[in-house]
C-alpha atoms as a PDB file:
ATOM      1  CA  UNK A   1       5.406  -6.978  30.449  1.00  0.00           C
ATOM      2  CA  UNK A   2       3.246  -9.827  29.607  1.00  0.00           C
ATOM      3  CA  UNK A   3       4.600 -12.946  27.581  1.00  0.00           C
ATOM      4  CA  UNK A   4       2.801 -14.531  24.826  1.00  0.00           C
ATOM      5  CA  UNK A   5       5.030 -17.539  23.239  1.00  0.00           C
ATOM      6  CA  UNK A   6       7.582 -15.766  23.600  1.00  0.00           C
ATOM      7  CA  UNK A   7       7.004 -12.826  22.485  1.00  0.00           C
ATOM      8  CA  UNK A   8       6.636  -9.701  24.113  1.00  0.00           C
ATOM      9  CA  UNK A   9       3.606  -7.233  24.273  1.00  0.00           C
ATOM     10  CA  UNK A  10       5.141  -4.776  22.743  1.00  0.00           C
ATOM     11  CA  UNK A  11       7.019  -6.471  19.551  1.00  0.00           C
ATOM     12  CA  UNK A  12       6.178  -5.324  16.190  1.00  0.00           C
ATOM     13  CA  UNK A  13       5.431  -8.558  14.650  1.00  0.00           C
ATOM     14  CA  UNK A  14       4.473  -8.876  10.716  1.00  0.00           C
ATOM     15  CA  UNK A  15       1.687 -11.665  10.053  1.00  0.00           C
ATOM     16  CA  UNK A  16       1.826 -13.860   6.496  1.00  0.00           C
ATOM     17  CA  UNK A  17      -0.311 -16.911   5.253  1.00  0.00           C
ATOM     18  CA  UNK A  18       1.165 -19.681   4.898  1.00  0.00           C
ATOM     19  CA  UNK A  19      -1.541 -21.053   1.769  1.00  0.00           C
ATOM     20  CA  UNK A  20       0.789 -24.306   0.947  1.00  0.00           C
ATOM     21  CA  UNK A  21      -1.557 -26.383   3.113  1.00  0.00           C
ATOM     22  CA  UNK A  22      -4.228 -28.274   1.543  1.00  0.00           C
ATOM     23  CA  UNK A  23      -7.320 -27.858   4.041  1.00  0.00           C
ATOM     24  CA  UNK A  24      -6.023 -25.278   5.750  1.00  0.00           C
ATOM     25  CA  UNK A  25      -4.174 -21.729   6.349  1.00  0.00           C
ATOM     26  CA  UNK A  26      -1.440 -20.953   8.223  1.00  0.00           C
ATOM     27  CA  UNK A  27      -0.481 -17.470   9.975  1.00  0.00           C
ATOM     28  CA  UNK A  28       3.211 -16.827  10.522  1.00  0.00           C
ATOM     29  CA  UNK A  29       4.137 -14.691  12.970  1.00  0.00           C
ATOM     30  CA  UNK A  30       7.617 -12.793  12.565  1.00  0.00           C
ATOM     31  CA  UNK A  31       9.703 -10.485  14.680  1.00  0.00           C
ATOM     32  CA  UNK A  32      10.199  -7.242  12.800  1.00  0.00           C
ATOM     33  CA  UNK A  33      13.366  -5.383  13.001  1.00  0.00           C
ATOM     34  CA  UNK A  34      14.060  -3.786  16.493  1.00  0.00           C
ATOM     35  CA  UNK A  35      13.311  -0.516  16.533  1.00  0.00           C
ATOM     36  CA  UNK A  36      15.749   0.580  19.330  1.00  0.00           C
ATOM     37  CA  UNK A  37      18.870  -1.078  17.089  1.00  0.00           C
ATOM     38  CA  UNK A  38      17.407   0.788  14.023  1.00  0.00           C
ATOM     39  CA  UNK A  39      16.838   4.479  16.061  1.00  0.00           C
ATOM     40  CA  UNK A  40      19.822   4.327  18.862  1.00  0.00           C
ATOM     41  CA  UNK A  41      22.777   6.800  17.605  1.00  0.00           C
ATOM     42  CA  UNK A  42      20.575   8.749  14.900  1.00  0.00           C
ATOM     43  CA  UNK A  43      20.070  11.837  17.383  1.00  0.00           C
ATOM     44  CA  UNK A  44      23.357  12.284  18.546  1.00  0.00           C
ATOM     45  CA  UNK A  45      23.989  15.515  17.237  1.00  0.00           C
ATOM     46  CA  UNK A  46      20.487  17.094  19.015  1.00  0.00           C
ATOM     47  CA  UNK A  47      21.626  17.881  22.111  1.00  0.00           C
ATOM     48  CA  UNK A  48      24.894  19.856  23.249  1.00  0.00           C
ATOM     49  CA  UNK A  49      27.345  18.313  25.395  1.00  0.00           C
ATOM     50  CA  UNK A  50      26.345  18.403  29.277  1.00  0.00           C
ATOM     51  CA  UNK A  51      22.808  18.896  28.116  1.00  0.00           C
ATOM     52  CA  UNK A  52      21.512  15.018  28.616  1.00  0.00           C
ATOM     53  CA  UNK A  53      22.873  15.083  32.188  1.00  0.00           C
ATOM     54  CA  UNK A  54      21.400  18.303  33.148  1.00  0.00           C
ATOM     55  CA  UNK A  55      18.410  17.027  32.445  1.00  0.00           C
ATOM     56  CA  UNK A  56      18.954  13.394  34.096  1.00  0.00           C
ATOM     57  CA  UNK A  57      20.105  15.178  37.272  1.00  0.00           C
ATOM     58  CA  UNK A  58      16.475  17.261  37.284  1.00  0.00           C
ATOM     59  CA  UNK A  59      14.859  14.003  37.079  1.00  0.00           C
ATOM     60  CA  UNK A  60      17.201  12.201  39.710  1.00  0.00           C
END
């Protein structure tokens, strides 16, 4: 993945004005929330035990 100031491609970054300035604007750039913290665990009733590594060995 490609770096851009330190952020990553794929971020999910939320852009405000900053209007305090007299002759000009300025855009803030901030990280949003990551989205594996907010999703990881939520599913963990989906599949039956054994399932998962069934289907890691097909892929293996």
């Amino acid at each position: 993945m490609k770096k851009y100031d330190g952020a990553v491609a794929v971020e999910r970054l939320t852009v405000s004005l900053d209007t305090e300035l007299a002759d000009a604007v300025r855009r803030v750039l901030e990280r949003d929330n990551d989205v594996l913290t907010e999703l990881a665990g939520t599913l963990t009733s989906v599949y039956a035990d054994g399932e998962l590594d069934a289907l890691r060995d097909e892929w293996a």
